[in-house]
PDB file of N, CA and C in Angstrom:
ATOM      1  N   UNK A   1      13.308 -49.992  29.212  1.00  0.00           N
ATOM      2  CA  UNK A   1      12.186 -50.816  29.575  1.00  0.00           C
ATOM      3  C   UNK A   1      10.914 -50.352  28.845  1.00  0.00           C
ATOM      4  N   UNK A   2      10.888 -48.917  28.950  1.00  0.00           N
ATOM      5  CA  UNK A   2       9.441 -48.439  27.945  1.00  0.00           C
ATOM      6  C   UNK A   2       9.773 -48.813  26.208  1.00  0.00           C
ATOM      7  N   UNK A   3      10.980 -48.604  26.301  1.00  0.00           N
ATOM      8  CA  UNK A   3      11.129 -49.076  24.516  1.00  0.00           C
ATOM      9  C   UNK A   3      10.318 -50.518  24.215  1.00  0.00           C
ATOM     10  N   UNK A   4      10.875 -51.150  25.079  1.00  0.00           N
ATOM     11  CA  UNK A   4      10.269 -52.870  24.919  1.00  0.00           C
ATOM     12  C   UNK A   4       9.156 -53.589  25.100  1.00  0.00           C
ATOM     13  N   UNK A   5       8.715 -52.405  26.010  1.00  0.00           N
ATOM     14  CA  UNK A   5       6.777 -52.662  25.794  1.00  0.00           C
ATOM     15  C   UNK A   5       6.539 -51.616  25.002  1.00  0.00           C
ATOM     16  N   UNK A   6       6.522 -51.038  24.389  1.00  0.00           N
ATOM     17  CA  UNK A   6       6.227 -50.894  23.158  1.00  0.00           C
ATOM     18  C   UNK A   6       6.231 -51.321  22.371  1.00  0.00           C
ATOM     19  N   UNK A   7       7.471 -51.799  21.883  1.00  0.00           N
ATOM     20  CA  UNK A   7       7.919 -52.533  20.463  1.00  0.00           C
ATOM     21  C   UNK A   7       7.011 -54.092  21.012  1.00  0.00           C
ATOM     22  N   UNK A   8       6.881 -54.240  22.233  1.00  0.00           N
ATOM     23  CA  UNK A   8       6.030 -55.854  21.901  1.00  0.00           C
ATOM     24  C   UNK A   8       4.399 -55.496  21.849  1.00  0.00           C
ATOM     25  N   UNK A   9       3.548 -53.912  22.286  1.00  0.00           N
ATOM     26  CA  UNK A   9       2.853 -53.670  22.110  1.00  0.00           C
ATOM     27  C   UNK A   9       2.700 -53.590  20.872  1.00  0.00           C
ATOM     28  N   UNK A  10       3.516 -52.994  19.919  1.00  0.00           N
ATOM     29  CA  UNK A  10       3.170 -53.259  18.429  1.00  0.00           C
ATOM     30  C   UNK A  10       3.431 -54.518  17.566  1.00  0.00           C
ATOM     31  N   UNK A  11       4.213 -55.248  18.609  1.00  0.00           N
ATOM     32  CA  UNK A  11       4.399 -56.711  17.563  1.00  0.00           C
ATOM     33  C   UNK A  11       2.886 -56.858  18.011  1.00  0.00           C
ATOM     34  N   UNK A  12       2.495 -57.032  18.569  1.00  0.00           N
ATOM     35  CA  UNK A  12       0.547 -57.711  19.276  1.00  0.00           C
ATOM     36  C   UNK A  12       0.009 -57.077  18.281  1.00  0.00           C
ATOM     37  N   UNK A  13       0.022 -55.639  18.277  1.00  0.00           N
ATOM     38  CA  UNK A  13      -1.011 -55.255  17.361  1.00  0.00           C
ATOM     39  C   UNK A  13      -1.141 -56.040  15.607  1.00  0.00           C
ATOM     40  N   UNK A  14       0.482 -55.359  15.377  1.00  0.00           N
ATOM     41  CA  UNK A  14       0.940 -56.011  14.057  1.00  0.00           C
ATOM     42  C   UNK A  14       0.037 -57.653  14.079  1.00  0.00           C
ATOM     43  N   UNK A  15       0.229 -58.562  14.590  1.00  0.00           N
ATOM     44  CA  UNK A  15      -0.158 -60.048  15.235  1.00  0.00           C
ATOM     45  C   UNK A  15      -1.566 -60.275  14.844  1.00  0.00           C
ATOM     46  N   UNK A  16      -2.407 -59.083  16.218  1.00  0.00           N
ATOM     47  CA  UNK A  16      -3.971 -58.987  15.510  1.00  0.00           C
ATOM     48  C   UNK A  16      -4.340 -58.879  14.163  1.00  0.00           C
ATOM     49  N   UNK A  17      -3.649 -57.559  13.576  1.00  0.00           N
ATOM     50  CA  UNK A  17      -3.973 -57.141  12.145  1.00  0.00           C
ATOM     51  C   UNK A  17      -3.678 -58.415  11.068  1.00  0.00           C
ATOM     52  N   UNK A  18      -2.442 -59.197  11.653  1.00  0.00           N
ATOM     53  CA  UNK A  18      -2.288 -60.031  10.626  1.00  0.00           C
ATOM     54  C   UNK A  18      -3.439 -61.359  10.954  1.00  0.00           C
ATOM     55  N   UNK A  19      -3.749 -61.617  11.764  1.00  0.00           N
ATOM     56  CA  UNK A  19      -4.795 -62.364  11.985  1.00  0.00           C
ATOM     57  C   UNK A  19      -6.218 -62.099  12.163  1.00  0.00           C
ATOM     58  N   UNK A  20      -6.625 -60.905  11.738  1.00  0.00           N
ATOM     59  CA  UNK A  20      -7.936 -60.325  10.864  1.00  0.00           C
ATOM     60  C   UNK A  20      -7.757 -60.764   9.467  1.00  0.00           C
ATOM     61  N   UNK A  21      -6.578 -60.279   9.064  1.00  0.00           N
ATOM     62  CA  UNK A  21      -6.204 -60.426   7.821  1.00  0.00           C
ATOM     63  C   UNK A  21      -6.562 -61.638   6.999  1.00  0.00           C
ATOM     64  N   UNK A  22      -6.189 -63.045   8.117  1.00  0.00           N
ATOM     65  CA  UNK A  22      -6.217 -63.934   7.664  1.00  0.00           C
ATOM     66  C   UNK A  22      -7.467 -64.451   7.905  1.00  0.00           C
ATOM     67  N   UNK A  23      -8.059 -64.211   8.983  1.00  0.00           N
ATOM     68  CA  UNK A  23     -10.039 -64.981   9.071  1.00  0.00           C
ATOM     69  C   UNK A  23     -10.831 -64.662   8.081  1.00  0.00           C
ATOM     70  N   UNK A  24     -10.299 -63.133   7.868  1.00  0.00           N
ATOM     71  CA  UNK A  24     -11.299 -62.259   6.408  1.00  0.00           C
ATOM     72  C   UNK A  24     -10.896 -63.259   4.997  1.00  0.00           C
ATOM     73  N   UNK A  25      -9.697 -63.334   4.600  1.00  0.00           N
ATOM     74  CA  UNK A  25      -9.277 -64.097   3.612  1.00  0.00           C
ATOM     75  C   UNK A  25      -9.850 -65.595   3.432  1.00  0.00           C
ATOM     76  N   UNK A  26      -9.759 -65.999   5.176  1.00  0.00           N
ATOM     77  CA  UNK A  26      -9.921 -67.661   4.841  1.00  0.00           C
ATOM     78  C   UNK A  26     -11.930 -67.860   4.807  1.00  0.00           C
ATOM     79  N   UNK A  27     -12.437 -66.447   5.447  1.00  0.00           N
ATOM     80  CA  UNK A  27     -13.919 -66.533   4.646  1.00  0.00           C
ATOM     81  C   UNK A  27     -14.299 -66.127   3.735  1.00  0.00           C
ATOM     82  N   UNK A  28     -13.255 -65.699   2.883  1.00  0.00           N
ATOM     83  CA  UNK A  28     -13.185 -65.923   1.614  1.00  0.00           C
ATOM     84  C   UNK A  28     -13.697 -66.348   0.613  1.00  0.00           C
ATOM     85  N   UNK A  29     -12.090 -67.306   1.266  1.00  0.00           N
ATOM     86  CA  UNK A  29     -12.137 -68.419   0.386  1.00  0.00           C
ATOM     87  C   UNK A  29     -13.015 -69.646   0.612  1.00  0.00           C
ATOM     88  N   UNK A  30     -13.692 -70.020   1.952  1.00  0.00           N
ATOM     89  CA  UNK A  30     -14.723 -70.400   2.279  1.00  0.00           C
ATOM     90  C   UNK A  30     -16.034 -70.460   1.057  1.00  0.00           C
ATOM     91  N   UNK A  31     -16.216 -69.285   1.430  1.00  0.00           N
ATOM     92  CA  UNK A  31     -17.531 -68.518   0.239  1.00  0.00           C
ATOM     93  C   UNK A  31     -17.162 -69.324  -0.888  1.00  0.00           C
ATOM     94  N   UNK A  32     -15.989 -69.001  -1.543  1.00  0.00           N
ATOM     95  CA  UNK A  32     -15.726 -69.208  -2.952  1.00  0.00           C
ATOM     96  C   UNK A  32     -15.980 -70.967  -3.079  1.00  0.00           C
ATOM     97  N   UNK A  33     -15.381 -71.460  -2.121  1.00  0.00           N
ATOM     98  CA  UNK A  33     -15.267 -73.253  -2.062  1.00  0.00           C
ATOM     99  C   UNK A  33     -17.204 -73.050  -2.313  1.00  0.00           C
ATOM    100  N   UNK A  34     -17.808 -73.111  -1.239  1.00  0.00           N
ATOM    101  CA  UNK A  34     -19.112 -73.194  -1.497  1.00  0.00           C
ATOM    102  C   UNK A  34     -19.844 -72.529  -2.664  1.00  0.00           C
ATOM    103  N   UNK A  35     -19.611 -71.694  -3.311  1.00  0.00           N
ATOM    104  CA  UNK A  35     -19.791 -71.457  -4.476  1.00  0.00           C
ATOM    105  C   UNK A  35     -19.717 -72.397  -5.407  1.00  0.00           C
ATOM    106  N   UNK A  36     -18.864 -72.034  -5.734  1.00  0.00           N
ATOM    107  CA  UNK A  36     -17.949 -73.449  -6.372  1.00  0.00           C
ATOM    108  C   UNK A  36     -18.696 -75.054  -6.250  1.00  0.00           C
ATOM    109  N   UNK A  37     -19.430 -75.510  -4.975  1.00  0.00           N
ATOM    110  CA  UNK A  37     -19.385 -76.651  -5.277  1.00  0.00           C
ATOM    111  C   UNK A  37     -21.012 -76.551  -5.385  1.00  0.00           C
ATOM    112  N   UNK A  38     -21.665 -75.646  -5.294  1.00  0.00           N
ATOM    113  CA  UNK A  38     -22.897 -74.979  -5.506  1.00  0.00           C
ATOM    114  C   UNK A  38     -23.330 -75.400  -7.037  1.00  0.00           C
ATOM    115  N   UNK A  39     -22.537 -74.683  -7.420  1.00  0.00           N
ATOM    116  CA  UNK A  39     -22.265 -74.548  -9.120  1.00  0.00           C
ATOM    117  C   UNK A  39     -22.041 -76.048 -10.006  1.00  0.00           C
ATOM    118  N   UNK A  40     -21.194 -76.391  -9.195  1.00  0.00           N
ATOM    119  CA  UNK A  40     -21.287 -77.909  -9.667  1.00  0.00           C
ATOM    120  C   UNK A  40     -22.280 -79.187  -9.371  1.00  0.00           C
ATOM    121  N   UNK A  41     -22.856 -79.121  -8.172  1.00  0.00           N
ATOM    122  CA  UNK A  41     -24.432 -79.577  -8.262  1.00  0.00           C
ATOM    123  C   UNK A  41     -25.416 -78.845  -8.791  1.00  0.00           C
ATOM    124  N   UNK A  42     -24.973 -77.599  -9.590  1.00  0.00           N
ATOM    125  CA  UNK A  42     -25.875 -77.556 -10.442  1.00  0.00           C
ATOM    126  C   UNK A  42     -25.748 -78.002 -11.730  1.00  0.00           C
ATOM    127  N   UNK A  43     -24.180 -78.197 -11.711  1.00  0.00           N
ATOM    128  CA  UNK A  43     -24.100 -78.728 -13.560  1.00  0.00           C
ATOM    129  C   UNK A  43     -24.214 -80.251 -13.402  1.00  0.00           C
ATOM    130  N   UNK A  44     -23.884 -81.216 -12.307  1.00  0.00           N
ATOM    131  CA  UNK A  44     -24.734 -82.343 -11.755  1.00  0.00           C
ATOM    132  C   UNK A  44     -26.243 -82.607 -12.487  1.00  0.00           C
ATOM    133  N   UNK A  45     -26.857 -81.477 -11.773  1.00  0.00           N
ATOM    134  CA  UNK A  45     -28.232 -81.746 -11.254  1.00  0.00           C
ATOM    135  C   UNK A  45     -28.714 -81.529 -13.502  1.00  0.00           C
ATOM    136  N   UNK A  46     -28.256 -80.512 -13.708  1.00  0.00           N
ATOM    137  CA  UNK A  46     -28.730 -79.860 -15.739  1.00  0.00           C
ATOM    138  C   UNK A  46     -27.962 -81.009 -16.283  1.00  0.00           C
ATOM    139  N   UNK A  47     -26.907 -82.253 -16.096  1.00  0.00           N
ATOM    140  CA  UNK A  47     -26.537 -82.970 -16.404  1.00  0.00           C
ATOM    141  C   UNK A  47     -27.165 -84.396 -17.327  1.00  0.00           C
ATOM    142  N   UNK A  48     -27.726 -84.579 -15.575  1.00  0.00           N
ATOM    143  CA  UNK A  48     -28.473 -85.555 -15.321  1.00  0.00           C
ATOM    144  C   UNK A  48     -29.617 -85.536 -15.941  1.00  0.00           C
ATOM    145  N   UNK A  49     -30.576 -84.256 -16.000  1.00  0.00           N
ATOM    146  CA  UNK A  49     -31.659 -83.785 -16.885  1.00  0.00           C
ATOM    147  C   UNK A  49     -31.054 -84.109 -17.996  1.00  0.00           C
ATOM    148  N   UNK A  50     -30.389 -83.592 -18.660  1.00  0.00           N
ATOM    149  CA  UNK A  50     -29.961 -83.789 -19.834  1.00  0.00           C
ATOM    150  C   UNK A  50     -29.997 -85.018 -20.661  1.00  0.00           C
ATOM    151  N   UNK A  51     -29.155 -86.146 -19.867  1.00  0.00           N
ATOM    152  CA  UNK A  51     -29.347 -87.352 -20.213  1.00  0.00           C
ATOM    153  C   UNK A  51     -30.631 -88.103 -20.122  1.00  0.00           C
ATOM    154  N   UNK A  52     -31.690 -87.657 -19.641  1.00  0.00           N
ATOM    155  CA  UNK A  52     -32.500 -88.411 -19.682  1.00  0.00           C
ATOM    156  C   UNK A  52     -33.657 -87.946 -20.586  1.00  0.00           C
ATOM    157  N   UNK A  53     -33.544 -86.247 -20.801  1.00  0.00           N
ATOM    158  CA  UNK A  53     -34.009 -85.824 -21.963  1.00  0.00           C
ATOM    159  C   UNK A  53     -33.665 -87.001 -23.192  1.00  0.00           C
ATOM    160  N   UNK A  54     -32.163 -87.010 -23.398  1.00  0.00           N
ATOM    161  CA  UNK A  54     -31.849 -87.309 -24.535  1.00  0.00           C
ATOM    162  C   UNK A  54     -32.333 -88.991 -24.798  1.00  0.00           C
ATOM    163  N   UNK A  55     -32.378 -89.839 -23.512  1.00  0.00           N
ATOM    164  CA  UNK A  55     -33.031 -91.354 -23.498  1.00  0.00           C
ATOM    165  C   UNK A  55     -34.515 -91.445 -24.347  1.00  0.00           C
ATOM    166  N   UNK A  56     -35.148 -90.036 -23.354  1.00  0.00           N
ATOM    167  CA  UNK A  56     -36.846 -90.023 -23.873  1.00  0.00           C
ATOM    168  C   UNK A  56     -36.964 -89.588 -25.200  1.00  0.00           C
ATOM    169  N   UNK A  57     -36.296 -88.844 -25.576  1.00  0.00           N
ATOM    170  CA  UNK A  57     -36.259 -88.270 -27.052  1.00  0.00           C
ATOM    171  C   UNK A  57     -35.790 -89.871 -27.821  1.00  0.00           C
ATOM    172  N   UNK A  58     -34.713 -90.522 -27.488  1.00  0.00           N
ATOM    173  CA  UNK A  58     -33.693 -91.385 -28.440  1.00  0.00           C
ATOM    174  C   UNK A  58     -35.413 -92.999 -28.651  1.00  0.00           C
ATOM    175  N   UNK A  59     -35.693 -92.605 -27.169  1.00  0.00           N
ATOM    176  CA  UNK A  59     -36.967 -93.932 -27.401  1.00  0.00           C
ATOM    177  C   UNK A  59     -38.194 -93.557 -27.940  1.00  0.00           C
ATOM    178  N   UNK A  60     -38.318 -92.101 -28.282  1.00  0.00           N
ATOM    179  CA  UNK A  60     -40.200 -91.909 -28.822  1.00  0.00           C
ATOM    180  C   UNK A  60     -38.943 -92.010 -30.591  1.00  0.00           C
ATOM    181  N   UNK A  61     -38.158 -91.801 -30.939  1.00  0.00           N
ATOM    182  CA  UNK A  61     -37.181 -92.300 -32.251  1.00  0.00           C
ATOM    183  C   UNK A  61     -37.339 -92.839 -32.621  1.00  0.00           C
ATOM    184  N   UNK A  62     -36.998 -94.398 -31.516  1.00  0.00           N
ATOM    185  CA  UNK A  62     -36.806 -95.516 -31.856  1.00  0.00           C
ATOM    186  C   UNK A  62     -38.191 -96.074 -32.467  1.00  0.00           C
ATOM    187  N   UNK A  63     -39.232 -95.449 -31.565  1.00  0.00           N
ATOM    188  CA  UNK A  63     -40.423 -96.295 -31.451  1.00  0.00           C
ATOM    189  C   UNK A  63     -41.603 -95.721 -33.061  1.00  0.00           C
ATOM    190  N   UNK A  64     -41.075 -94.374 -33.354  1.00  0.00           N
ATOM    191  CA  UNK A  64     -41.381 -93.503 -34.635  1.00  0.00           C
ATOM    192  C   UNK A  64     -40.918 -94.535 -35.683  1.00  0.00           C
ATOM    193  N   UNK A  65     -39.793 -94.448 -35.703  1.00  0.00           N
ATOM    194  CA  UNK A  65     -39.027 -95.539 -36.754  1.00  0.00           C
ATOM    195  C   UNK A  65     -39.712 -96.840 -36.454  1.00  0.00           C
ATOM    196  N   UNK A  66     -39.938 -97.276 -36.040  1.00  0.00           N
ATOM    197  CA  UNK A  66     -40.697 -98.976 -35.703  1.00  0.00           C
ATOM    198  C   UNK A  66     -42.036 -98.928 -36.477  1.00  0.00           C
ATOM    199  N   UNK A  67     -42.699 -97.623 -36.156  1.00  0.00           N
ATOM    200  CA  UNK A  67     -44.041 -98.178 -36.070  1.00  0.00           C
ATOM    201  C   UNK A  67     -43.893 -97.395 -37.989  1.00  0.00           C
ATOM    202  N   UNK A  68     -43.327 -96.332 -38.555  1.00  0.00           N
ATOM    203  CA  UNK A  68     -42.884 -96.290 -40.116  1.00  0.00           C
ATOM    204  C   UNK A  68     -42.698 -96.872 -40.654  1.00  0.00           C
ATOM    205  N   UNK A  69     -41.159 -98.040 -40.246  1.00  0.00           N
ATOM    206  CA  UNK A  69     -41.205 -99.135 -40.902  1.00  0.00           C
ATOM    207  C   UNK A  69     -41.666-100.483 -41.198  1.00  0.00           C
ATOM    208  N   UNK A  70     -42.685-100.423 -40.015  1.00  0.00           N
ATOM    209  CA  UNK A  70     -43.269-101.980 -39.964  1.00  0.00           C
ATOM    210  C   UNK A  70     -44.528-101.660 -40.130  1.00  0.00           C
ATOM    211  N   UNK A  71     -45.472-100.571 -40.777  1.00  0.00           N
ATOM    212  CA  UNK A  71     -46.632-100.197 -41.221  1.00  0.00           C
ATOM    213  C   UNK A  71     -46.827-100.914 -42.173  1.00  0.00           C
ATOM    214  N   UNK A  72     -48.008-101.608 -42.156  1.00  0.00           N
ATOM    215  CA  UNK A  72     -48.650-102.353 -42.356  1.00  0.00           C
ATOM    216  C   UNK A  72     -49.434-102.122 -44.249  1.00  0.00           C
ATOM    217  N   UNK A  73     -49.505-100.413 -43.934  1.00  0.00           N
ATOM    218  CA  UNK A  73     -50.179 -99.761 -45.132  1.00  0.00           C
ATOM    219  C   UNK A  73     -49.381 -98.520 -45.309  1.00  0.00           C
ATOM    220  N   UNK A  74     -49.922 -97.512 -46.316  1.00  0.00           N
ATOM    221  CA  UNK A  74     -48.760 -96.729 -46.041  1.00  0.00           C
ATOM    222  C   UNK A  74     -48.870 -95.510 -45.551  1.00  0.00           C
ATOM    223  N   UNK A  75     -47.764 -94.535 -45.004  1.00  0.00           N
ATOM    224  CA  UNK A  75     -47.845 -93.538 -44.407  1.00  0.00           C
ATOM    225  C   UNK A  75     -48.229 -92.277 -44.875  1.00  0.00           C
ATOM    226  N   UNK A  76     -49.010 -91.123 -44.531  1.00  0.00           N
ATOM    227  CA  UNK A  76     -49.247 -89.862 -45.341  1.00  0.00           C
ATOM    228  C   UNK A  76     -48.532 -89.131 -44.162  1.00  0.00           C
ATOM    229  N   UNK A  77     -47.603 -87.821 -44.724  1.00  0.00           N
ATOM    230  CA  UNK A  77     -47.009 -87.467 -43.848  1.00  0.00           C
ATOM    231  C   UNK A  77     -47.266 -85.922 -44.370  1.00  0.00           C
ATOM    232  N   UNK A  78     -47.700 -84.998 -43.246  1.00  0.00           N
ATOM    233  CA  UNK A  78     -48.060 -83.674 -43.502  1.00  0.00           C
ATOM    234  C   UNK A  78     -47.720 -82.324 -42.103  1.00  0.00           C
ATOM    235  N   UNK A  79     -47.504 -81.046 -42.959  1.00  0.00           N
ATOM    236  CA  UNK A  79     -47.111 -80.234 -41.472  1.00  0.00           C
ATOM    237  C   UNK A  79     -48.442 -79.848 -40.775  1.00  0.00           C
ATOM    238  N   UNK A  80     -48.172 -79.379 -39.354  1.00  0.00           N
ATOM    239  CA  UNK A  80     -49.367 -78.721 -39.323  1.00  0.00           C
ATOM    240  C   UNK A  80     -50.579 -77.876 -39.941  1.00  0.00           C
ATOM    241  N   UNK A  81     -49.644 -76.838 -40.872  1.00  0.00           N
ATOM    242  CA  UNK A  81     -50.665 -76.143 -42.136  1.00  0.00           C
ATOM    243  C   UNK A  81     -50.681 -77.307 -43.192  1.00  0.00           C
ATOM    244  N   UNK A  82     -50.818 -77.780 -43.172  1.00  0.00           N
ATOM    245  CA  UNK A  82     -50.947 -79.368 -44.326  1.00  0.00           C
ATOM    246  C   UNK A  82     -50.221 -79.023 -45.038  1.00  0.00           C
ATOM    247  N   UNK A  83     -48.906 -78.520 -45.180  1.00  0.00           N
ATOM    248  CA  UNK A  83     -48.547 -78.927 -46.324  1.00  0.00           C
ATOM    249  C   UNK A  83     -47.320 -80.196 -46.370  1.00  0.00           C
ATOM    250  N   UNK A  84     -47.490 -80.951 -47.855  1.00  0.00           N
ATOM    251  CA  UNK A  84     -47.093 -82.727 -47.577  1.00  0.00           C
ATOM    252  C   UNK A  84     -45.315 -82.328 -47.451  1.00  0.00           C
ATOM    253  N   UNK A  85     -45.015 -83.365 -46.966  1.00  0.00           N
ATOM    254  CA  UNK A  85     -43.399 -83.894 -47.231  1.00  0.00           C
ATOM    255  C   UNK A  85     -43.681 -84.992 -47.192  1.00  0.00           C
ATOM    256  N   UNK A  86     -42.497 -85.556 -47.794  1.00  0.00           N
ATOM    257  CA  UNK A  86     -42.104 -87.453 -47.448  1.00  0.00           C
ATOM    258  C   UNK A  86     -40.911 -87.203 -47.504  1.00  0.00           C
TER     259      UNK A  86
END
């Protein structure tokens, strides 16, 4: 009779340990999920910037090229320290 509460006193224990085991693991992997989707509203969020960088850039382009080629007279084109290119 003492053998058998024992051996079920240590299946319990064994039981607990394995179910520490597993809350520690599954907050974890918790963490990691939220990480994870952390990370991806951030490549979302630098995405989205991105594309609209590239709209505002593609339309002051468009509008460079417009107003070059439909000049009226002609263009002088120079760097900041003046010196020319065309």
């Amino acid at each position: 009779m003492l053998r058998i509460k024992r051996s079920e006193d240590k299946v319990i224990q064994d039981n607990e340990r394995v179910e520490a085991l597993v809350h520690e693991r599954t907050k974890g992997m918790e963490e990691s999920k939220r990480a994870a989707l952390n990370l991806l509203e951030d490549l979302k969020t630098e995405m989205e910037r991105r594309r609209l960088s590239e709209e505002v850039l593609k339309h002051s382009q468009e509008q460079f090229l417009n107003l070059y080629n439909n000049a009226p007279v002609g263009l002088y084109r120079t760097t900041p320290d003046e010196k020319k290119w065309f």
